[in-house]
N, C-alpha and C. Protein backbone atom coordinates (compact mmCIF):
# COMPACT_ATOMS: atom_id res chain seq x y z
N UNK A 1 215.22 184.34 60.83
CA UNK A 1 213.94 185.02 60.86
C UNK A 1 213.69 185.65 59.49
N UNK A 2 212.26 185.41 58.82
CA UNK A 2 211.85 186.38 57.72
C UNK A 2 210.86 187.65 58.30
N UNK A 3 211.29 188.71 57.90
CA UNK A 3 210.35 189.74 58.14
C UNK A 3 209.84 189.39 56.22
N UNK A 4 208.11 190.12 56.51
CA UNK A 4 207.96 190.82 55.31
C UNK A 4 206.85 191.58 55.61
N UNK A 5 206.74 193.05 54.68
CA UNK A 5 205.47 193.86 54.63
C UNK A 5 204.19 193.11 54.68
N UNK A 6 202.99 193.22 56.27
CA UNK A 6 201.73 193.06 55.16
C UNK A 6 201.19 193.61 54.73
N UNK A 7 200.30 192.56 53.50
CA UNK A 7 199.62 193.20 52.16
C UNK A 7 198.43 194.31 52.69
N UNK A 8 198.11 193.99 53.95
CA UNK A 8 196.94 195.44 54.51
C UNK A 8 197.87 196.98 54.20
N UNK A 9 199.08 196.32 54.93
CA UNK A 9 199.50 197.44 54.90
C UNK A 9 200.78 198.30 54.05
N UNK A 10 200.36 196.96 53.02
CA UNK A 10 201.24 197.41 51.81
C UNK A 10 200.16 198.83 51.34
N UNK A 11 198.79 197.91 51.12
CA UNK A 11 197.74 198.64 50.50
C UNK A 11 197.56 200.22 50.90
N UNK A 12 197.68 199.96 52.36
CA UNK A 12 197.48 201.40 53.06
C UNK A 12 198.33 202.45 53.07
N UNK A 13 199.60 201.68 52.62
CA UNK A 13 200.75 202.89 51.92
C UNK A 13 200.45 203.31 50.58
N UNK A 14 199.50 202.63 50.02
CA UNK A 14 199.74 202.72 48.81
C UNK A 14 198.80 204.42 48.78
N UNK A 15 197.83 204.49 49.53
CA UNK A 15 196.75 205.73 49.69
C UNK A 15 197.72 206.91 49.74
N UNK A 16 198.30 206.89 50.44
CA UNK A 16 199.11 208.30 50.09
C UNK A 16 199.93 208.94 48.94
N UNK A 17 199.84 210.03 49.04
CA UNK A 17 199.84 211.05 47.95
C UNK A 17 201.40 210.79 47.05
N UNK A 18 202.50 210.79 48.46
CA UNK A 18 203.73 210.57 48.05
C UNK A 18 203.44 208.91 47.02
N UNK A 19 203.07 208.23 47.11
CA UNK A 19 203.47 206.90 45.84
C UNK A 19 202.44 207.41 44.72
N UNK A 20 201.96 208.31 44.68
CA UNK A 20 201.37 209.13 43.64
C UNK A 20 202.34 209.94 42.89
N UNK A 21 203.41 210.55 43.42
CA UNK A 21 204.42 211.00 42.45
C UNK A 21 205.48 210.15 42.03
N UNK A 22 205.74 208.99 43.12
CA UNK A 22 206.34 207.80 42.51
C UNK A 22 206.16 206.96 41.73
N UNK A 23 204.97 206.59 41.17
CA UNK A 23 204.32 206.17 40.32
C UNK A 23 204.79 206.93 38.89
N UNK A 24 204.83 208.20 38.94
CA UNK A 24 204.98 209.23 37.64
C UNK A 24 206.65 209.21 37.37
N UNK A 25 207.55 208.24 39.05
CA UNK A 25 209.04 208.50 38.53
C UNK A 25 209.80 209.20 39.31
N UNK A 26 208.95 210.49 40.26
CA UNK A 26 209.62 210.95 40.75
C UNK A 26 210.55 210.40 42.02
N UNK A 27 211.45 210.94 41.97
CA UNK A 27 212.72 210.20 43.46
C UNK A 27 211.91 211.04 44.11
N UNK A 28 211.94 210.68 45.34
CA UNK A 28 211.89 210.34 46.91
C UNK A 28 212.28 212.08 47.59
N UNK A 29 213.56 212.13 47.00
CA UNK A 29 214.24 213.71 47.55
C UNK A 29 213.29 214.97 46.64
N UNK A 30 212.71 214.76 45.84
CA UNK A 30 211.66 215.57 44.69
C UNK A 30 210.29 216.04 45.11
N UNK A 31 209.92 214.81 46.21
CA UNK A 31 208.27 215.08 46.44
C UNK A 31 208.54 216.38 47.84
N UNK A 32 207.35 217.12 47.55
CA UNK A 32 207.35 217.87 48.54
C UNK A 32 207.64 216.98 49.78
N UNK A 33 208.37 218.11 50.87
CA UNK A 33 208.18 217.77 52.30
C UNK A 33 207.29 217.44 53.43
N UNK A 34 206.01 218.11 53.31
CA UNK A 34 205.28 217.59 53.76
C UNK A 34 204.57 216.51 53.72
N UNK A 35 204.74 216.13 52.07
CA UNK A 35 204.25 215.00 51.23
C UNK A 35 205.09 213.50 51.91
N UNK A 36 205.85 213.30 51.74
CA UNK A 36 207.12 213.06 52.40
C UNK A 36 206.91 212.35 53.63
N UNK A 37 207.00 213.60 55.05
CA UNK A 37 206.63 213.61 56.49
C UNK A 37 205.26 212.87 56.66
N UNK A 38 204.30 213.10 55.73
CA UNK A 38 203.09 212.59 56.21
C UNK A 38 203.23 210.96 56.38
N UNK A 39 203.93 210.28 54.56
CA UNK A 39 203.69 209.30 54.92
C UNK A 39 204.98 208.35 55.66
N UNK A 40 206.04 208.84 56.29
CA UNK A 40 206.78 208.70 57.22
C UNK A 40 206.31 208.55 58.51
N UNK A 41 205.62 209.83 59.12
CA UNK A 41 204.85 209.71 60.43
C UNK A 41 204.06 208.16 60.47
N UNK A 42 203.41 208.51 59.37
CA UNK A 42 202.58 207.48 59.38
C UNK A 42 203.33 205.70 59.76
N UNK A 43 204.03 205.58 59.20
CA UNK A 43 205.01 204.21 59.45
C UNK A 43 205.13 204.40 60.91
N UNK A 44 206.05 205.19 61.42
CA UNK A 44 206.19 205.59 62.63
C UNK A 44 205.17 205.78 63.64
N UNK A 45 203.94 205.80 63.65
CA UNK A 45 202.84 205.53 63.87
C UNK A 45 202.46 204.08 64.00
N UNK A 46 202.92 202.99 62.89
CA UNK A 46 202.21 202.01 63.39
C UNK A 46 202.99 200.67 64.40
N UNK A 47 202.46 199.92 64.46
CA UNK A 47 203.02 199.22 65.97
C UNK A 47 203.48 197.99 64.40
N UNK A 48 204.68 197.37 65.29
CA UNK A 48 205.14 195.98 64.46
C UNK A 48 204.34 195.28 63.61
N UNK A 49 203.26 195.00 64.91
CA UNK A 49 202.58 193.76 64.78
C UNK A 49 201.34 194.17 63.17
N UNK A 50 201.18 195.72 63.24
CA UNK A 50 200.00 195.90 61.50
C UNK A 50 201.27 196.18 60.58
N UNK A 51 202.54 196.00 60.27
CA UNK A 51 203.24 195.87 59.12
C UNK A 51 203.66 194.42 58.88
N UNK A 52 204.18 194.21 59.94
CA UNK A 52 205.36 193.28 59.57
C UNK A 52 204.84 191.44 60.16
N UNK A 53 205.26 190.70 58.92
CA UNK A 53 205.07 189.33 59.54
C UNK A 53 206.11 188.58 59.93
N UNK A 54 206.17 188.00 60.89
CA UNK A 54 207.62 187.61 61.50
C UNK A 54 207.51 185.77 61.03
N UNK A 55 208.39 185.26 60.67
CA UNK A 55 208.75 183.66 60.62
C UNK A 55 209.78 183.32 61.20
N UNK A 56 209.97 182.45 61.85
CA UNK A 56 211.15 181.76 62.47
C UNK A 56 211.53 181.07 60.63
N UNK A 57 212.63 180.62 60.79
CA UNK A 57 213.27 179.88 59.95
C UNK A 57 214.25 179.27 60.23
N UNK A 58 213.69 178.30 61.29
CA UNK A 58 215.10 177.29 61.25
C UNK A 58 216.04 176.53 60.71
N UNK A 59 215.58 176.25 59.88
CA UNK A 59 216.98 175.68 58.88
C UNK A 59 217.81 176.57 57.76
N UNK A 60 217.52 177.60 58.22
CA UNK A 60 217.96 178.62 56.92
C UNK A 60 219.16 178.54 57.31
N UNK A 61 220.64 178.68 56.58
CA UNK A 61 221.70 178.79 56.69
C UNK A 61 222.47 179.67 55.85
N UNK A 62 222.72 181.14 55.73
CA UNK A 62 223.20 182.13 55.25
C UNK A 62 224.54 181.36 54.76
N UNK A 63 224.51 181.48 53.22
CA UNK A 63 225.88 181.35 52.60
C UNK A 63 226.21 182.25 51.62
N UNK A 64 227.01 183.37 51.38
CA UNK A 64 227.45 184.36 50.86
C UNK A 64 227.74 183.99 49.53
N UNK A 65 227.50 184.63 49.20
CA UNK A 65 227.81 184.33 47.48
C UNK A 65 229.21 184.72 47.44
N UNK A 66 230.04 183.67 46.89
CA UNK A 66 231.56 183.67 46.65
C UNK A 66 231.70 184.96 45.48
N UNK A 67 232.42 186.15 45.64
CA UNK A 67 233.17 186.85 44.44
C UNK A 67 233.78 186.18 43.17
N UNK A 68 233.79 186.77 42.45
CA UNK A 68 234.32 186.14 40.88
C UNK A 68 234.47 187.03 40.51
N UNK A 69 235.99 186.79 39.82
CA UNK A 69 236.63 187.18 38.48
C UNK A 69 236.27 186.70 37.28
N UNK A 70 235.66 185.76 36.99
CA UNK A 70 234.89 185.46 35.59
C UNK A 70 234.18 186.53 34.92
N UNK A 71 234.67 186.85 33.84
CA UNK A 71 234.53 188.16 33.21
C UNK A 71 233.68 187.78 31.62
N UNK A 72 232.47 188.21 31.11
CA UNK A 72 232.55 187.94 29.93
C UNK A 72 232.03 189.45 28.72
N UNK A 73 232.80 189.13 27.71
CA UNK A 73 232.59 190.65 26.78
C UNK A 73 231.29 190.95 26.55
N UNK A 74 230.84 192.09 26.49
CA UNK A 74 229.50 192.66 26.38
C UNK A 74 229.68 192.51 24.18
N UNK A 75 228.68 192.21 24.00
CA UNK A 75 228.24 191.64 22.73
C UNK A 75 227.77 192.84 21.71
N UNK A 76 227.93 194.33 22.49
CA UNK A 76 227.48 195.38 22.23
C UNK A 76 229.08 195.90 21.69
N UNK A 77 229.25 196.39 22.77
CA UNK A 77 230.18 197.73 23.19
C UNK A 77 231.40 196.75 23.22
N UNK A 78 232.13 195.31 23.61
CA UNK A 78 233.30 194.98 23.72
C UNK A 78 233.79 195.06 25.00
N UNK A 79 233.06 195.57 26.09
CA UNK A 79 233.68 195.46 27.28
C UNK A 79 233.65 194.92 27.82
N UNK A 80 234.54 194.05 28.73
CA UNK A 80 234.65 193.45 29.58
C UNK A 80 233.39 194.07 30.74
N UNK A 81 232.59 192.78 31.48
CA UNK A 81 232.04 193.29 32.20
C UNK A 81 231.91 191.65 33.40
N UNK A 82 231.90 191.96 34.70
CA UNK A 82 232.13 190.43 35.80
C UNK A 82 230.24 190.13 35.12
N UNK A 83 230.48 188.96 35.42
CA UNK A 83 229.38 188.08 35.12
C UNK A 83 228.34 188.29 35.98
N UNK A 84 228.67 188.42 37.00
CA UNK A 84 227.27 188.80 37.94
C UNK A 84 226.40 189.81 37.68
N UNK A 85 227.29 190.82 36.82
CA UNK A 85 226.36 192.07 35.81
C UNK A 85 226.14 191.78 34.87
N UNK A 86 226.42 190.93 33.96
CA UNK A 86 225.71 190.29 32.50
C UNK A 86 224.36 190.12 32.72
N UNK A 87 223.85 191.08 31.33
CA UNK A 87 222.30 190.93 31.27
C UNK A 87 222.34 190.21 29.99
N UNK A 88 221.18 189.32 29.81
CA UNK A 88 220.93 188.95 28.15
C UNK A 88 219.86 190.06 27.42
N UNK A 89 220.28 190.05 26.47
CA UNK A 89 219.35 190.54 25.43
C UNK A 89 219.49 189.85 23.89
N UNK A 90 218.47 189.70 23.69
CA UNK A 90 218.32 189.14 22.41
C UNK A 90 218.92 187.89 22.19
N UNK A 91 218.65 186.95 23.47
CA UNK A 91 219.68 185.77 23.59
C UNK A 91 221.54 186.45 23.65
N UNK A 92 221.93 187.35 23.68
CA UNK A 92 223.58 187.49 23.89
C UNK A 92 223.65 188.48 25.11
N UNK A 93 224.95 188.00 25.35
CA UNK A 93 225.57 188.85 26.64
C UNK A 93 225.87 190.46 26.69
N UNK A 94 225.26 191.33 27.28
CA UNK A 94 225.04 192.57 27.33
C UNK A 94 225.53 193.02 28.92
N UNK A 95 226.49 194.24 28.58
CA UNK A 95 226.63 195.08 30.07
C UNK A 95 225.32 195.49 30.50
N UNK A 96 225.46 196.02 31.30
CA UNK A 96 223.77 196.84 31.99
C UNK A 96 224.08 198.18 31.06
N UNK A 97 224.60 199.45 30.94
CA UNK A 97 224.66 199.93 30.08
C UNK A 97 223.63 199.95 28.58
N UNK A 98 224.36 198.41 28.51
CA UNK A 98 224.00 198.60 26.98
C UNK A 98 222.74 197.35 26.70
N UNK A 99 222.83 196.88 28.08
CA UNK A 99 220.98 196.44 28.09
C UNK A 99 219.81 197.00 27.54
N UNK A 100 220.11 198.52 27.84
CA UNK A 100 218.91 199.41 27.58
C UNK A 100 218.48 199.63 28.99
N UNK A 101 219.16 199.10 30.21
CA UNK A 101 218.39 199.96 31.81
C UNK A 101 218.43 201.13 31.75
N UNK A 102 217.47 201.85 31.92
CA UNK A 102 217.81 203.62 32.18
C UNK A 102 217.29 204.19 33.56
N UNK A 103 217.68 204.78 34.46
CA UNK A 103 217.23 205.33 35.35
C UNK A 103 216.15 205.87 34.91
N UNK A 104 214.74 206.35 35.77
CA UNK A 104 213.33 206.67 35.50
C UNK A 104 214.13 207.72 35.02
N UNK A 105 213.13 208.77 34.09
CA UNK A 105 213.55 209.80 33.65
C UNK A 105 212.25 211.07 33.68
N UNK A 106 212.23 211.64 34.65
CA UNK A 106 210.85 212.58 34.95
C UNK A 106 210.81 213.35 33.67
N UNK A 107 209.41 213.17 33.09
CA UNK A 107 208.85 213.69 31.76
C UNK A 107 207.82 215.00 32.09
N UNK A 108 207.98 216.03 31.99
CA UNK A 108 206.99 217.38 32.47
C UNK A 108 206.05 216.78 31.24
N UNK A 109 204.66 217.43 31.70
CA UNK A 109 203.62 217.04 31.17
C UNK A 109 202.82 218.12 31.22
């Protein structure tokens, strides 16, 4: 089975106040509480059938991605890092680190 959000009611989350401070960065535990509760209730409020679209998928066959020890050096820093975390940058192999990912970083304004 695929679930996914619908786009009505992607949209209709989008109206509330809380993805208004998410938008600016803020986490989730930051926005006021009531801010928060409102648009929680609200989910909780609606019935299956105005979020979610259901698919059968019969031939889908779940196969786990095998673990690896294949390790290759970050092109930065020298560290060893498993391959499944290798980012490229600049065409070469980069840890996440030293990708440049940074967690959002709330900017007062």
């Amino acid at each position: 089975m695929r679930y996914s959000l619908l786009p009505d009611c992607v949209d209709a989350m989008g109206k509330f106040e809380f993805f208004v401070y998410r938008k600016k960065g803020i986490e989730p535990s930051q926005i006021p509480l009531e801010v928060r509760r409102e648009v929680i209730q609200w989910v909780y409020d609606q019935p299956d059938e105005a979020m979610f679209k259901v698919e059968a998928k019969p031939d889908f066959t779940y196969k786990p991605v095998k673990g690896s020890f294949n390790k290759t050096k970050c092109s930065v820093c020298g560290e060893y890092v498993f391959d499944r975390y290798v980012r490229m940058k600049d065409g070469l192999p980069v840890c996440i680190p030293c990708s440049g990912y940074e967690k959002a970083v709330l900017v007062e304004r």
